[in-house]
C-alpha atoms as a PDB file:
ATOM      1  CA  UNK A   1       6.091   7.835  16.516  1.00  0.00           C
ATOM      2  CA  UNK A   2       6.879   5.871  12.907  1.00  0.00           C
ATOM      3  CA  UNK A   3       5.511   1.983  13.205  1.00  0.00           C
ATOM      4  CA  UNK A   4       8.414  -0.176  11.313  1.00  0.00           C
ATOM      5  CA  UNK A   5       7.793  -3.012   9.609  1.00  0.00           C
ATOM      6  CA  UNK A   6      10.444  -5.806  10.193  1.00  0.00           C
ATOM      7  CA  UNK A   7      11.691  -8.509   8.347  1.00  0.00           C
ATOM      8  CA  UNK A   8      10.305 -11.995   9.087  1.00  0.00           C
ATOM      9  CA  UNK A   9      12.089 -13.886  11.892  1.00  0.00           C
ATOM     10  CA  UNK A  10      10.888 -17.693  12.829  1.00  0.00           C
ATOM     11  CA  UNK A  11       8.837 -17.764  15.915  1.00  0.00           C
ATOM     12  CA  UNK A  12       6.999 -20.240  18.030  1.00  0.00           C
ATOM     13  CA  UNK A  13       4.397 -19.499  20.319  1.00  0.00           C
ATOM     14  CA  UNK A  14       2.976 -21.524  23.185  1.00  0.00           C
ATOM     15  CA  UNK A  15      -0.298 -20.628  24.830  1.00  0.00           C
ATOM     16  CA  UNK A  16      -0.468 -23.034  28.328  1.00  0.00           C
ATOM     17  CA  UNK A  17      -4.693 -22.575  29.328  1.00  0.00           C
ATOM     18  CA  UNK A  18      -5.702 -23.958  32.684  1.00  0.00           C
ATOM     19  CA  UNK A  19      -9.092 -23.038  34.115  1.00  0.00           C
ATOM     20  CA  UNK A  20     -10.797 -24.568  37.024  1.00  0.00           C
ATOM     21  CA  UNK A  21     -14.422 -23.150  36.358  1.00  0.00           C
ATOM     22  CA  UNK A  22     -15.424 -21.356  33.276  1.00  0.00           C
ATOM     23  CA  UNK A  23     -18.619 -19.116  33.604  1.00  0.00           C
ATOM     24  CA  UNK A  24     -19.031 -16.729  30.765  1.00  0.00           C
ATOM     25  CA  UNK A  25     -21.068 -16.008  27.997  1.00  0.00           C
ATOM     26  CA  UNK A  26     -20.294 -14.556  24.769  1.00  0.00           C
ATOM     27  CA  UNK A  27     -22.455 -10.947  25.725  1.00  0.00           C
ATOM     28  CA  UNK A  28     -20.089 -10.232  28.121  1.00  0.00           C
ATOM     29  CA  UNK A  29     -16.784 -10.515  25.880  1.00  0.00           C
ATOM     30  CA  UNK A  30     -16.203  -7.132  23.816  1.00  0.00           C
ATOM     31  CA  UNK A  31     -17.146  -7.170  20.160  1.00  0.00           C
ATOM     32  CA  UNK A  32     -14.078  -6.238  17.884  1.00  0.00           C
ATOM     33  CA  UNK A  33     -14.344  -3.093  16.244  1.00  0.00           C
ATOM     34  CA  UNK A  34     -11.324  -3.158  13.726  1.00  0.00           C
ATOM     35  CA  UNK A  35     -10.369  -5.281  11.407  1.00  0.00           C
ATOM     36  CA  UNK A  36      -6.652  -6.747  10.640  1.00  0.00           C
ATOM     37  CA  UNK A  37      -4.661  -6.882   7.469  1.00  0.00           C
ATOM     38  CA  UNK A  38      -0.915  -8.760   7.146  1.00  0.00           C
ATOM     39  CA  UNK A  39       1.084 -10.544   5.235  1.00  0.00           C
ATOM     40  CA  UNK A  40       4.429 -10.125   3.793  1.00  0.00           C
ATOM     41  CA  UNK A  41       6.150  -7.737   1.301  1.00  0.00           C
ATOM     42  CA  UNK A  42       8.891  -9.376  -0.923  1.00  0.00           C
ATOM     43  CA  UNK A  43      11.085  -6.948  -2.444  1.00  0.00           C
ATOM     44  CA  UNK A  44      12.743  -7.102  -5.328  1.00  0.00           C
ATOM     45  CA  UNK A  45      16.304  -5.353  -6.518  1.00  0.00           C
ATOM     46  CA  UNK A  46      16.768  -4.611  -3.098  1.00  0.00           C
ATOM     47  CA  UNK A  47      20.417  -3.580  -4.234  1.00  0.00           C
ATOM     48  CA  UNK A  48      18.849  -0.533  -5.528  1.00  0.00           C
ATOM     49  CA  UNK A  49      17.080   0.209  -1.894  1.00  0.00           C
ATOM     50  CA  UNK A  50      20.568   0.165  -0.464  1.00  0.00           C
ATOM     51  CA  UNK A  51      22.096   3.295  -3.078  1.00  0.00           C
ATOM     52  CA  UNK A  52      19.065   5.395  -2.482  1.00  0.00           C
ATOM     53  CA  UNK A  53      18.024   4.549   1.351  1.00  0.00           C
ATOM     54  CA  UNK A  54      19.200   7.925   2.428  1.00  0.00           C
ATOM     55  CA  UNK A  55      16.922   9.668   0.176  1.00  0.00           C
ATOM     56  CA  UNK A  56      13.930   9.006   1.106  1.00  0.00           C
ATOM     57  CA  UNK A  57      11.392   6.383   3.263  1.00  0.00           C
ATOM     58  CA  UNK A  58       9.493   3.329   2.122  1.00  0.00           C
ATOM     59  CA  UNK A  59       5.748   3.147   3.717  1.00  0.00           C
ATOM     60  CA  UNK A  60       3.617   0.988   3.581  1.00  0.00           C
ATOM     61  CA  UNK A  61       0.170   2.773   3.255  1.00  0.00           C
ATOM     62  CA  UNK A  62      -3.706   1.510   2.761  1.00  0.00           C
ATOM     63  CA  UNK A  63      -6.060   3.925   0.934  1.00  0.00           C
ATOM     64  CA  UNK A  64      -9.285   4.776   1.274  1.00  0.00           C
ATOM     65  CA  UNK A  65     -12.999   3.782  -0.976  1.00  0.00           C
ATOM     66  CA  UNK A  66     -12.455   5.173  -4.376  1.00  0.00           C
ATOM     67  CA  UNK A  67     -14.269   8.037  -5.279  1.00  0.00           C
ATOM     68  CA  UNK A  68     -14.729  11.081  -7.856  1.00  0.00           C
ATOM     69  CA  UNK A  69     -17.380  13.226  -6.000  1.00  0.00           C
ATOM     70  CA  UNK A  70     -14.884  13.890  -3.492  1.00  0.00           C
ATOM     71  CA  UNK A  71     -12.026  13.052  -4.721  1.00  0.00           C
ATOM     72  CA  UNK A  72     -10.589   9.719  -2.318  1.00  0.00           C
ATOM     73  CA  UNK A  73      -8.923   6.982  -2.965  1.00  0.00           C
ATOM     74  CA  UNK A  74      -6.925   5.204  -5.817  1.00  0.00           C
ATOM     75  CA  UNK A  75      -9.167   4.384  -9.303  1.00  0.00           C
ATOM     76  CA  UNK A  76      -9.602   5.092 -12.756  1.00  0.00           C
ATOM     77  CA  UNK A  77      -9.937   8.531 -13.414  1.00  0.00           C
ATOM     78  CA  UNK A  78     -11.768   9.975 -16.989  1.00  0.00           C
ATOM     79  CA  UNK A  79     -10.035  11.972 -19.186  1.00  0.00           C
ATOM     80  CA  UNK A  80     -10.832  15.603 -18.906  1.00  0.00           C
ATOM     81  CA  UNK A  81     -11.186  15.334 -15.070  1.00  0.00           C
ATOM     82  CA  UNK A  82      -8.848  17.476 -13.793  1.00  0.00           C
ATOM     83  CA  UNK A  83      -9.426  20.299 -17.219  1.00  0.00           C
ATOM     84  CA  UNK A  84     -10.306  20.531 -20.355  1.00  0.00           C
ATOM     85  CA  UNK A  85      -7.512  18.091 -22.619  1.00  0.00           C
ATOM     86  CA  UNK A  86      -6.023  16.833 -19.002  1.00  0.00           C
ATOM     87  CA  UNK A  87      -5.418  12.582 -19.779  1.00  0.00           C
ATOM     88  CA  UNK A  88      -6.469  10.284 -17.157  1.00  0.00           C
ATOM     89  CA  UNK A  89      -5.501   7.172 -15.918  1.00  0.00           C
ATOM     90  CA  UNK A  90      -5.227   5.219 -12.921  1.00  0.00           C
ATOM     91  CA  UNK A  91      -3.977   6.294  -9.854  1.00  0.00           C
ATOM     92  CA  UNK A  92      -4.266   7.618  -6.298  1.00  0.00           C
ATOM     93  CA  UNK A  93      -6.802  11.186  -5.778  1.00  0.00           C
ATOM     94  CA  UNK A  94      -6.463  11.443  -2.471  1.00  0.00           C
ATOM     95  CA  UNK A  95      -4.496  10.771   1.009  1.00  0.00           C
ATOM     96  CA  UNK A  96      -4.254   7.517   2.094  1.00  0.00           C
ATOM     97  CA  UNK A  97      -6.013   6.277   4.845  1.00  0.00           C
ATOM     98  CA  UNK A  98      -2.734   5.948   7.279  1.00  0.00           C
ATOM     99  CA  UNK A  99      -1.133   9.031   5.835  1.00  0.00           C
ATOM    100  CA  UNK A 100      -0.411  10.337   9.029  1.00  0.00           C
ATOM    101  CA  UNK A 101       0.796   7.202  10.418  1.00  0.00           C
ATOM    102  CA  UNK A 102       2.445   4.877   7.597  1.00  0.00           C
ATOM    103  CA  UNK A 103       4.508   1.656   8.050  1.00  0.00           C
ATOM    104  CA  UNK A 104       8.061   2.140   7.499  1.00  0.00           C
ATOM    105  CA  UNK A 105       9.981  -0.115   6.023  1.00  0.00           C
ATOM    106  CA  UNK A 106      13.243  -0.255   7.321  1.00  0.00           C
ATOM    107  CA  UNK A 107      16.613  -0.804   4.842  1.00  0.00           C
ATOM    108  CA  UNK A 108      18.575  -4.213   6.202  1.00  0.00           C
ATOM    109  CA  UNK A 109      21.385  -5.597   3.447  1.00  0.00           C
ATOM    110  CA  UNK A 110      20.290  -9.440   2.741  1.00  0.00           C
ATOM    111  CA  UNK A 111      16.560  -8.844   3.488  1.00  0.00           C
ATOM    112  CA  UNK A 112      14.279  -9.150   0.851  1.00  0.00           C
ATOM    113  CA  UNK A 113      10.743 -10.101   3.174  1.00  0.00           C
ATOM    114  CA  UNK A 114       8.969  -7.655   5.173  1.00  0.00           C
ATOM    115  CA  UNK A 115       6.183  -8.918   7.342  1.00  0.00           C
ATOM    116  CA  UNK A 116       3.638  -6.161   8.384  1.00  0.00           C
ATOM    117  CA  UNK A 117       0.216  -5.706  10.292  1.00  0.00           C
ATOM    118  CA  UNK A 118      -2.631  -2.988  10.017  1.00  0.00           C
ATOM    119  CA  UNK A 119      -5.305  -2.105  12.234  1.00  0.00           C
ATOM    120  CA  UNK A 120      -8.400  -0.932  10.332  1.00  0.00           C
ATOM    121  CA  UNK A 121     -11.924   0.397  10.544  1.00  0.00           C
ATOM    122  CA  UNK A 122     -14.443  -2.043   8.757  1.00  0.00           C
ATOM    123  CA  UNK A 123     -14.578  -0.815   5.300  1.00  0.00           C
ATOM    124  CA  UNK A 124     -13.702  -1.165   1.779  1.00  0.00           C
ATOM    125  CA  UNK A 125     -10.347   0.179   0.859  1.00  0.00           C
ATOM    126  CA  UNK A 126      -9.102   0.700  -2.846  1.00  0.00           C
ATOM    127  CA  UNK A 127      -4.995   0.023  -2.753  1.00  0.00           C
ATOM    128  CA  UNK A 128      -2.667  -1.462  -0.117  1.00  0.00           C
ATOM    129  CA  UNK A 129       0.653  -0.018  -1.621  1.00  0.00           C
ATOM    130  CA  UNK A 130       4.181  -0.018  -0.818  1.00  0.00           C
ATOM    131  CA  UNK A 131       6.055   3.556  -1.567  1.00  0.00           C
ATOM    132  CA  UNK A 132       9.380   5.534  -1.748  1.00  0.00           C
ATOM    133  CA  UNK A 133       8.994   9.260  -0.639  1.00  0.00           C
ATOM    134  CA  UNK A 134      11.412  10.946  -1.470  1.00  0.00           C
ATOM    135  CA  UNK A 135      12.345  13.893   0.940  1.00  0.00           C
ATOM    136  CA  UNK A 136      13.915  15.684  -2.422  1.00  0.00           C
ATOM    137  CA  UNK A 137      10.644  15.864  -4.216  1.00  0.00           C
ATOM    138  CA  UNK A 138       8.417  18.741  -3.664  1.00  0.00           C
ATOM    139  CA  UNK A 139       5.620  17.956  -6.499  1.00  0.00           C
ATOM    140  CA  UNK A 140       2.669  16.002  -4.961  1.00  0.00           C
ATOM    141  CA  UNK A 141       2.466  13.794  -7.955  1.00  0.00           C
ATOM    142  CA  UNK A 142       5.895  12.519  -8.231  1.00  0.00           C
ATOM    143  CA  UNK A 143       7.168  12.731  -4.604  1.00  0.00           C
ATOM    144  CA  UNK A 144       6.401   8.928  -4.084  1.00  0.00           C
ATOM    145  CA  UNK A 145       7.193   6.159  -6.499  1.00  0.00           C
ATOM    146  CA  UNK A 146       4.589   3.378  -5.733  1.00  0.00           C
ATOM    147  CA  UNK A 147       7.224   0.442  -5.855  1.00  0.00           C
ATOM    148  CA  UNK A 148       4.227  -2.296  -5.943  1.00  0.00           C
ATOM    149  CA  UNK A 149       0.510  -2.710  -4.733  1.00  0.00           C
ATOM    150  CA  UNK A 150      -1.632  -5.606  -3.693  1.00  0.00           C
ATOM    151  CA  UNK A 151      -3.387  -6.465  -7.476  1.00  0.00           C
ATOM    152  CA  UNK A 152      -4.420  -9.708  -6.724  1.00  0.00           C
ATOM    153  CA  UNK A 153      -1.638 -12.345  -7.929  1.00  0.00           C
ATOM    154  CA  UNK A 154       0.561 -12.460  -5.318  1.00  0.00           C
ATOM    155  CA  UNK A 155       3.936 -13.777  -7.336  1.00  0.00           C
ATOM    156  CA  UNK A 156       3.715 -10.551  -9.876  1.00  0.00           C
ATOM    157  CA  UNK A 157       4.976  -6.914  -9.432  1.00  0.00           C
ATOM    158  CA  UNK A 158       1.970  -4.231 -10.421  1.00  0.00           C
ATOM    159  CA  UNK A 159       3.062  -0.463  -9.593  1.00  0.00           C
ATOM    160  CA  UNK A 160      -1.327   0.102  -9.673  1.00  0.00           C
ATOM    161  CA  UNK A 161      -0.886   3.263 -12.179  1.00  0.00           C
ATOM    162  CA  UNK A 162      -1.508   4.272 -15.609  1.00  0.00           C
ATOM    163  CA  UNK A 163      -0.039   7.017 -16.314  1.00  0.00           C
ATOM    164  CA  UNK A 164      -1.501   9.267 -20.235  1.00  0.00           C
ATOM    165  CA  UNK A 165       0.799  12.681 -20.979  1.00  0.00           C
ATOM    166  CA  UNK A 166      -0.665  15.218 -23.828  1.00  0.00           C
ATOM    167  CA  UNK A 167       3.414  15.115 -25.421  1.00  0.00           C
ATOM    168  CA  UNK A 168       1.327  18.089 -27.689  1.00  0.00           C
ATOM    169  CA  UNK A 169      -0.903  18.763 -30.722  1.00  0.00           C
ATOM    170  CA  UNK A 170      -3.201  16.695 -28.405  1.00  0.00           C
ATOM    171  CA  UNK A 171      -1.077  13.918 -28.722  1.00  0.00           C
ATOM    172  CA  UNK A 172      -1.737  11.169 -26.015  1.00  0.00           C
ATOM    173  CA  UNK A 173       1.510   8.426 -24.998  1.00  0.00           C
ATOM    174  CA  UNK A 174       0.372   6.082 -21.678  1.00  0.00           C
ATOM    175  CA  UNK A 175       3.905   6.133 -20.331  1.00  0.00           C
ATOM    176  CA  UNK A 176       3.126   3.497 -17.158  1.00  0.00           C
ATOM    177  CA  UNK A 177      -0.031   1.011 -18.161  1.00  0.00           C
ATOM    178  CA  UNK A 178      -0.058  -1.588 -14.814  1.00  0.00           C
ATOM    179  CA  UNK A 179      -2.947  -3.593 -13.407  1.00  0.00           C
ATOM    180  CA  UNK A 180      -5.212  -1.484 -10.867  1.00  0.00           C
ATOM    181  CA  UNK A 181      -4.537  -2.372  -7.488  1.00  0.00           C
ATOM    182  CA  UNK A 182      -7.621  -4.468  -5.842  1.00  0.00           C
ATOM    183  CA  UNK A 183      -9.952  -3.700  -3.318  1.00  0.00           C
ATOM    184  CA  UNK A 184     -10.007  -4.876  -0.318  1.00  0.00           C
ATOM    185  CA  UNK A 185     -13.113  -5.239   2.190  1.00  0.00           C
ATOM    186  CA  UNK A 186     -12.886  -5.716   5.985  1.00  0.00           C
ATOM    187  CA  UNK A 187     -15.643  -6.619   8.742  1.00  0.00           C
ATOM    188  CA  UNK A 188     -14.976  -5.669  12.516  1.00  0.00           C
ATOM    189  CA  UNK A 189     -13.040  -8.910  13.537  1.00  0.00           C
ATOM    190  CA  UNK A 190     -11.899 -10.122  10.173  1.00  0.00           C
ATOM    191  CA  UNK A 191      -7.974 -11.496  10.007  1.00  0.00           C
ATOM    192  CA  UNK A 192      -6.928 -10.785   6.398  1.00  0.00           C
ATOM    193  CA  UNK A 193      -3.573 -12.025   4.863  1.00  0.00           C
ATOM    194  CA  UNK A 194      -2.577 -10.399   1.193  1.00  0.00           C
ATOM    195  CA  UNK A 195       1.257 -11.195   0.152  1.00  0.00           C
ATOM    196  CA  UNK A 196       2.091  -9.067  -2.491  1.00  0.00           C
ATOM    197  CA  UNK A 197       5.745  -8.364  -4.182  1.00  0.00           C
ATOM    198  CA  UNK A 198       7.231  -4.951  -5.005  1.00  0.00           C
ATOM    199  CA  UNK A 199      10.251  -3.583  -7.206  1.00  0.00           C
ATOM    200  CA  UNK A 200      12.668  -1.363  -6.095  1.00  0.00           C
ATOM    201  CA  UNK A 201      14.030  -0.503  -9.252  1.00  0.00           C
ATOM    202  CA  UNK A 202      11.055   1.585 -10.279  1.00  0.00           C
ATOM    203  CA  UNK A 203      12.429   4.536  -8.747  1.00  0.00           C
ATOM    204  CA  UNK A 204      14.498   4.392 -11.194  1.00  0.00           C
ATOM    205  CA  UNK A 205      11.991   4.910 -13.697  1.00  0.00           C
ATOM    206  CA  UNK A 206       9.956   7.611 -11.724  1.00  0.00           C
ATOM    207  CA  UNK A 207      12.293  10.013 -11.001  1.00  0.00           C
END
């Protein structure tokens, strides 16, 4: 079952508590043992969302500690890493952590905010990004155009990557050079809120 996101709607909430006795103690109420991350998505060029909408999905995915030695996450990776003369650069190595259960973002004409919510285990996670799969694309590396990431200033667009290509003779060109995305560490219980802006009209430039 796909989780949507949904645009922002104005809400109030009213929470009437009446007791007569109270008698507890704070052993006996359950420790949390996930963590929560939301916020809201603003996305930009949406016009651009509404030509390509049947191509593909947007998700919303968290991934997992970065690592080399095995291969997780979203990081810098050396040259030479992947073979002899192979550039590096900064990207995702690995699944992320809600791969088999992203968000999904949800086309609407007019709506440029997306509020979302994520349950998490306590842990430190390398990139909360927002993607387009697209269901034409059958190579791994290119089948999702990372449309933005959370990087830390909230009112910029940073697609996390930085892509090198060996254009020959050994020849490297850095053909995408964005700020990483930025970590983000939970504790059972914690309530985190990270805003972050994306671009549509990278897909433009990816594919």
């Amino acid at each position: 079952m796909k989780h949507v996101i949904t645009f922002i709607r104005p809400f109030i909430a009213i929470l009437l508590l009446t007791s007569v006795f109270v008698a507890c103690k704070d052993d006996d109420d359950p420790k949390p043992t996930t963590a929560t991350i939301k916020g809201v998505i603003t996305i930009e060029n949406t016009d651009v969302w509404a030509v390509w909408q049947d191509s593909g999905e947007v998700q919303l995915t968290i991934f997992p500690a970065f690592s080399l030695n095995p291969p997780a996450g979203w990081g810098p990776v050396p040259d030479n890493f992947f073979g002899p003369g192979v550039p590096g650069g900064t990207f995702a190595i690995g699944a992320p952590y809600n791969s088999q259960n992203p968000l999904i973002a949800e086309y609407e004409a007019g709506v440029t905010q997306y509020g979302y919510e994520l349950t998490v285990d306590p842990g430190t996670y390398s990139a909360l990004a927002l993607g387009f799969r697209h269901d034409g694309v059958n190579d791994p590396t290119r089948k999702t155009a990372t449309l933005g990431v959370h990087h830390g200033v909230e009112n910029t667009v940073s697609h996390g990557v930085v892509i090198k290509v060996d254009v020959g003779g050994g020849n490297i060109v850095t053909i995408f050079n964005f700020p990483a995305p930025s970590p983000i560490t939970v504790e059972a219980g914690d309530e985190v809120e990270i805003n972050f802006r994306a671009d549509f009209a990278f897909v433009e430039d990816w594919y």
